[in-house]
Each structure stands twice: as structure tokens, then as C-alpha cells.
Protein backbone atom coordinates (compact mmCIF):
# COMPACT_ATOMS: atom_id res chain seq x y z
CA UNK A 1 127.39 109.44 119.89
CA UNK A 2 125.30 109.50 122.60
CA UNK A 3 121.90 107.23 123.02
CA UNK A 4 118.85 108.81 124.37
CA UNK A 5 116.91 106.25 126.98
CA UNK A 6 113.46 106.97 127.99
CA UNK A 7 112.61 105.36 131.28
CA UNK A 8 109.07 104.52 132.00
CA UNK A 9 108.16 103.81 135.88
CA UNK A 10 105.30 104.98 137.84
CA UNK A 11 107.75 104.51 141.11
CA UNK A 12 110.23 107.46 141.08
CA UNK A 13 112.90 106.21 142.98
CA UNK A 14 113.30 103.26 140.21
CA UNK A 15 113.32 106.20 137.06
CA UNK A 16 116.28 108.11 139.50
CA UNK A 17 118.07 105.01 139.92
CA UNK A 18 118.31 103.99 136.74
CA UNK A 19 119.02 107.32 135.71
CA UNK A 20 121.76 107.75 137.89
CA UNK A 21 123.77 104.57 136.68
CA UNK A 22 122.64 105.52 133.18
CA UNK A 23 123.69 108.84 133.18
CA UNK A 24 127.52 107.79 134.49
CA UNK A 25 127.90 105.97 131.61
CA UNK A 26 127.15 108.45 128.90
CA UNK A 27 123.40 108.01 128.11
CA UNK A 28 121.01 111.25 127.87
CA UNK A 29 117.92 110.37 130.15
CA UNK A 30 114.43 111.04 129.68
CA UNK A 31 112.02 109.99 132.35
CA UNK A 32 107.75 109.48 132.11
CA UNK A 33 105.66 108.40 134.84
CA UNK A 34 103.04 106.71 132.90
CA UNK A 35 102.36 105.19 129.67
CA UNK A 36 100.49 108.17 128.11
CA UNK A 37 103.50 110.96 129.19
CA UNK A 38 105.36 108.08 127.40
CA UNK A 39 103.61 108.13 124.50
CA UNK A 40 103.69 112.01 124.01
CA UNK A 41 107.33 112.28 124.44
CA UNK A 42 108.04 109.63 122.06
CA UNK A 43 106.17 111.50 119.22
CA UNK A 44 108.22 114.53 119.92
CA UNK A 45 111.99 112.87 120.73
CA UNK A 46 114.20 111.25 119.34
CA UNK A 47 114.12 107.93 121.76
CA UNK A 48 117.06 104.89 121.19
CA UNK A 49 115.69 102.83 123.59
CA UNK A 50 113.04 102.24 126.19
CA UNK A 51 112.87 100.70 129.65
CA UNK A 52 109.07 100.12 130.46
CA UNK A 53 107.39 99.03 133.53
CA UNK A 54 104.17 96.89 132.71
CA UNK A 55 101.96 98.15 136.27
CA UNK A 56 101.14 101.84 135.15
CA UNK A 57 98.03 104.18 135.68
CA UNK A 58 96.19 105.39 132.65
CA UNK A 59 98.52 103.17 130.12
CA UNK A 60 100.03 100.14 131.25
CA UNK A 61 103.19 98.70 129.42
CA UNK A 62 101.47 96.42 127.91
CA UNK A 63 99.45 98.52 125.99
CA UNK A 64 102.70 101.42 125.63
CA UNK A 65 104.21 98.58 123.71
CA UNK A 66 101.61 97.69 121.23
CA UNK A 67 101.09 101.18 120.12
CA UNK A 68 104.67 101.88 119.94
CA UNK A 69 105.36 99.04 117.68
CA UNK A 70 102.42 99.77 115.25
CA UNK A 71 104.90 102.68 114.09
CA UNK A 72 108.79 102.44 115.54
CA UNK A 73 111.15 99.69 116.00
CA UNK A 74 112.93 100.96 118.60
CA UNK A 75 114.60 98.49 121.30
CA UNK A 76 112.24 97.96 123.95
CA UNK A 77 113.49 96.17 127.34
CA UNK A 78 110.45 95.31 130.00
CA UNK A 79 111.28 95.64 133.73
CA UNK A 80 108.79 94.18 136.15
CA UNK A 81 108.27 92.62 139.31
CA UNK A 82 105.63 90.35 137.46
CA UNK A 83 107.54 87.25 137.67
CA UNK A 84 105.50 84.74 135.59
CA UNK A 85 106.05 83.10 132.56
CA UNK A 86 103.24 84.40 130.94
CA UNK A 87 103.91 87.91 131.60
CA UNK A 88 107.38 87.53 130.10
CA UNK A 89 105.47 86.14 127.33
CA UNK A 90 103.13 88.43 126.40
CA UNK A 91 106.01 91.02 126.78
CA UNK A 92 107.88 89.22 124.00
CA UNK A 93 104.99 88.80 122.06
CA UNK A 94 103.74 92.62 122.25
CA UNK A 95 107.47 93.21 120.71
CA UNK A 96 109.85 94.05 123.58
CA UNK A 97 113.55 93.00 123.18
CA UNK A 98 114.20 91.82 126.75
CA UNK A 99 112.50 91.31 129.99
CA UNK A 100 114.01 92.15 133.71
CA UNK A 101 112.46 91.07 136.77
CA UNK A 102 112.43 93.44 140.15
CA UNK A 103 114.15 93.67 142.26
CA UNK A 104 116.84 94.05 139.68
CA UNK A 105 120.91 94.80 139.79
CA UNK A 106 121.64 98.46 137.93
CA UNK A 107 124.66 97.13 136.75
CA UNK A 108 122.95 94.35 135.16
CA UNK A 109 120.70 96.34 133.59
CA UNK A 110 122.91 98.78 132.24
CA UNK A 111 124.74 95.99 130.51
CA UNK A 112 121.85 94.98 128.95
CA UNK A 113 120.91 98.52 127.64
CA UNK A 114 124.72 98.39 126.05
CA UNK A 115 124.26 95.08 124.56
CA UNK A 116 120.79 95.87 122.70
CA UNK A 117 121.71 99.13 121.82
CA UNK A 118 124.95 97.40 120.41
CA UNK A 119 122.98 94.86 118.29
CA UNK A 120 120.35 97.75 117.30
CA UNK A 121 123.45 99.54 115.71
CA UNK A 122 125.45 97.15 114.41
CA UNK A 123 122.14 95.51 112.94
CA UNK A 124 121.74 99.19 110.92
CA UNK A 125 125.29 99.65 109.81
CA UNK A 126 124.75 96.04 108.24
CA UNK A 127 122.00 96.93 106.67
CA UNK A 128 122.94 100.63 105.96
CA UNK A 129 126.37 99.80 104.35
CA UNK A 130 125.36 97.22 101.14
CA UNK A 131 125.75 97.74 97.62
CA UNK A 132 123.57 100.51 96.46
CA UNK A 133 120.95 97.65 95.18
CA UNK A 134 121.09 95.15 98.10
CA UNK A 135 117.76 97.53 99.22
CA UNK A 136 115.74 96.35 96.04
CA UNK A 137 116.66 92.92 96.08
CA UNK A 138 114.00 90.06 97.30
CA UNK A 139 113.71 86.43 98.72
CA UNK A 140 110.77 84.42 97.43
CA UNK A 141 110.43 81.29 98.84
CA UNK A 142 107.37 79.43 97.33
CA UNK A 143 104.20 82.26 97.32
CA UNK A 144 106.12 83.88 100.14
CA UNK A 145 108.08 86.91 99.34
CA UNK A 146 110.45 88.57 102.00
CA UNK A 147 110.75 92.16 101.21
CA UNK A 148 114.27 93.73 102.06
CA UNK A 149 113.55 97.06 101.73
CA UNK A 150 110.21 97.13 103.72
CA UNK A 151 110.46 95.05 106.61
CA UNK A 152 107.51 92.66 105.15
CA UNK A 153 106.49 89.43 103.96
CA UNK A 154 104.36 89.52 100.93
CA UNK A 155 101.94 87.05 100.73
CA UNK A 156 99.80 86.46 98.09
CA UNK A 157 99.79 90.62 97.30
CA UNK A 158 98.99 91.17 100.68
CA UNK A 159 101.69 92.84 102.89
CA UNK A 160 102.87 91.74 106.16
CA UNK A 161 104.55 94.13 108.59
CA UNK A 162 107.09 92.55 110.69
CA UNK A 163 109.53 93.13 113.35
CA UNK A 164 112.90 93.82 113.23
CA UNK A 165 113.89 90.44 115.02
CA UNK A 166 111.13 88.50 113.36
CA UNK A 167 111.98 89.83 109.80
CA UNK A 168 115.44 88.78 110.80
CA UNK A 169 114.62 85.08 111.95
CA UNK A 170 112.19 84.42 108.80
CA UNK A 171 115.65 85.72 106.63
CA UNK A 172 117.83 83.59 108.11
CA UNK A 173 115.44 80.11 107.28
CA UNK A 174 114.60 81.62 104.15
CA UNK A 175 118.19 82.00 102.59
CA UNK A 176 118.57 78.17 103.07
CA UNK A 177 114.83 76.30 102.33
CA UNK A 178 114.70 73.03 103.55
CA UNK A 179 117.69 73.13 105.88
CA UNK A 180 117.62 72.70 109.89
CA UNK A 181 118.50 76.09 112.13
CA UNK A 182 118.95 74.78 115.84
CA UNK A 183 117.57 77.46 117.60
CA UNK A 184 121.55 78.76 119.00
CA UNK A 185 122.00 79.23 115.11
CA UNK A 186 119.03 81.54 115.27
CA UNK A 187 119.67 82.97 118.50
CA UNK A 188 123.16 84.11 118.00
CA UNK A 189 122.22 85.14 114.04
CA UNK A 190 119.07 87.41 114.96
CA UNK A 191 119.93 88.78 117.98
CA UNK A 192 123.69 88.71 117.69
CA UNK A 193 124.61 87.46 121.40
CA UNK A 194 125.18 84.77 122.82
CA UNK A 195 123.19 81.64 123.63
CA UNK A 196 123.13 80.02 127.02
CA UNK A 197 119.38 78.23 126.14
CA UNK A 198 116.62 77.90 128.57
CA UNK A 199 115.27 81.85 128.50
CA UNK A 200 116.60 82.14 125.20
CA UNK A 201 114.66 78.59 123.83
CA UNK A 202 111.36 80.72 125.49
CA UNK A 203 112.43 84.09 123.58
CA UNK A 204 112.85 82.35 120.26
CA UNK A 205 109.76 80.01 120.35
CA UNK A 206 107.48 83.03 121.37
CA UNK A 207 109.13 84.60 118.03
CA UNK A 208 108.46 81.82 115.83
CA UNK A 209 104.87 81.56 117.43
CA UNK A 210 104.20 85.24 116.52
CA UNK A 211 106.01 84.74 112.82
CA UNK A 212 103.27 82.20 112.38
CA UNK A 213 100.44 83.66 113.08
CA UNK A 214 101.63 86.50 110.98
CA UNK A 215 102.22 83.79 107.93
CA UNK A 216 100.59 80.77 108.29
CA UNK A 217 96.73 80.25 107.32
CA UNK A 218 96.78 77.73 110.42
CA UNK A 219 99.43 78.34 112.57
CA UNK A 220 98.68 75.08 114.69
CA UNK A 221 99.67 73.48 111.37
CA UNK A 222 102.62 75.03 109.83
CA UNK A 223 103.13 74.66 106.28
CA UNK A 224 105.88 77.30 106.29
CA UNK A 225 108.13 76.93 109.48
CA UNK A 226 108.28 73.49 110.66
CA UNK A 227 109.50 72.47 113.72
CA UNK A 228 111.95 69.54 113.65
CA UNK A 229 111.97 68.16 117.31
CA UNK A 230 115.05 68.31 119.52
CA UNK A 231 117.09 70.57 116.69
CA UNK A 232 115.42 73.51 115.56
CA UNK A 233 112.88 75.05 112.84
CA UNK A 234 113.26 75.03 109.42
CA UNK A 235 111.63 76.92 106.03
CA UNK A 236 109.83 73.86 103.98
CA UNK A 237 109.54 74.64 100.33
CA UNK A 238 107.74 71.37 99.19
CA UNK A 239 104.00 71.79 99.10
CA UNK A 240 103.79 75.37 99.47
């Protein structure tokens, strides 16, 4: 089946050279100049997965991410010559998948396409091939309830959208309250790949920061996910 990227660069020599690699390995290619062509064709196509520059006229990536994700999931990978932290950051945080710093290596980047688009569809076959009630069926943890079916935490009767990677780290602490998850354990679980650490500790802290402020009344004192220093995060049950 073949995967539909849309590229998003305001420099047209990058959109033509990552369409050119793309293309040679199978992927239909759809190219914008700007965030707001971006925008357009994504409410009229059927897009698998997006690269996005962040330095763009009229829309920036920044904001072509955040108004994505208030409606679609789909796997979002950042490349930019910004090369701080903080830029990778706020990428994360927005709700892109992965981040790629200019200049960059084709190859590399078509691997990376492959590998998200691999966990993206492996991650909907798993939850696409359950018995027929697995959909209805809920983890409450505390006043905390994790809503299969809707991609939300219910708190208190108020709903909670979350991400596909953040609904899939709170899942994983929430099957098991009280026990430790070293952050490979998460790693490898949410994202299905494998861990090396370093960018991937960044990646998974930047989750858990955004999974807080999503959950916690004071997210600069955790009541939910607790942080147990030099092994991971776990769910706490006692006291909530």
C-alpha cells in the first residue's frame, strides 16, 4: 500500500530532494511551500505523514503543528536547521514524532520516514485487531480514568484529549500502579524502536512533562507520575 508524504519547505530544492529519494522508494509525494498551502491540502488529502520545516512565511511549523494536532494524529517529523535544544523541544512538545537537523543525509531521513510510518501501522493493526470489546474496556487508576476507545483521560468528568504517544506512555504506567518503568521500558514500549538514551531520555521527559500538565493540578508536584531518580517514572496510586 502506498503512503502519501506531504513535504513542507519554503526552500524548493529541499521539497525536490526529498521527493526524489522518496519517490524511489515507493511513497506518493505531495509538496507545500508554506504552512497555510499545508494546511489546505491536508483538509482535502489523505496525508500519512508529514515532514515540516519550522522557518516558513505566513505559517511557520510551529504553528502548522499545533493546528494539525487539535484534529489528526498523523506522524509528524520536524526538519530544521534550528539546532537548539529548545527548538527540538518545543517541536516535541507541539506533538511532532521526530526532529532532523539541516544539513541532513536523504538516506537518513528516508529511514526515519519508514520507521515511523512502521510504528504508526503496526500501532493501528494492534489496536485495530482486539476482541470485538477490547474498544469499550477502561483503566481507572484512582479518579483517573484512561479511555481506550477515545484517546482520553477522564478526570473527574472532565475529558482530556491526548496524543497518540502520550496516551500510549500514561497506558503503559497505568497497567502496573506503583511499579518503576526505566525510561528504555517506555521508550521501546511507546514508540516501538529502539533505545540508545541521550535524545531519547530528552524525547521521553518532554512527553512526561506535557502528560503532566495535561493531568496533574500542579505539575511541579506530581501526584500522578512520579519520578524515581536514576530509573524511571512510575503511576502512584496511594493518595490519589
Amino acid at each position: 500500500m502506498s503512503r502519501t508524504i506531504l513535504i513542507v519547505d519554503d526552500q524548493p530544492e529541499i521539497t525536490e530532494l526529498l521527493s526524489l529519494y522518496l519517490k524511489k522508494e515507493g511513497f506518493q509525494i505531495i509538496e507545500a511551500h508554506d504552512g497555510m498551502d499545508a494546511f489546505q491540502l491536508i483538509a482535502k488529502e489523505k496525508i500519512d505523514l508529514m515532514l515540516v520545516d519550522i522557518m516558513m512565511p505566513i505559517i511557520d511549523g510551529y504553528q502548522l503543528i499545533k493546528k494539525v494536532r487539535e484534529t489528526l494524529r498523523v506522524p509528524i517529523i520536524i526538519i530544521s536547521a534550528k539546532q537548539e535544544d529548545q527548538d527540538k523541544i518545543e517541536g516535541l512538545s507541539l506533538g511532532a514524532d521526530d526532529f532532523i537537523q539541516k544539513p541532513f543525509n536523504p538516506l537518513e531521513v528516508v529511514a526515519r520516514v519508514q520507521a515511523l510510518l512502521r510504528r504508526s501501522y503496526n500501532y493501528s493493526i494492534e489496536t485495530t485487531t482486539q476482541p470485538e470489546d477490547y474498544k469499550y474496556r477502561k483503566k481507572i487508576v484512582g479518579d483517573l480514568t484512561l479511555d481506550e476507545d477515545s484517546f482520553a483521560i477522564i478526570k473527574q468528568e472532565k475529558i482530556i484529549q491526548l496524543t497518540k504517544i502520550e496516551y500510549k506512555i500514561i497506558e503503559i504506567l497505568m497497567e502496573t500502579p506503583g511499579r518503576v518503568f526505566t525510561k528504555q521500558q517506555i521508550f521501546e514500549r511507546a514508540w516501538n524502536d529502539y533505545y540508545i538514551g541521550g535524545e531519547e531520555d530528552n524525547t521521553i521527559n518532554v512527553h512526561i512533562s506535557k502528560l503532566r500538565d495535561k493531568i496533574e493540578e500542579n505539575p511541579k508536584k506530581p501526584i500522578y507520575i512520579k519520578t524515581v531518580r536514576g530509573l524511571g517514572y512510575k503511576f502512584e496510586k496511594k493518595n490519589i
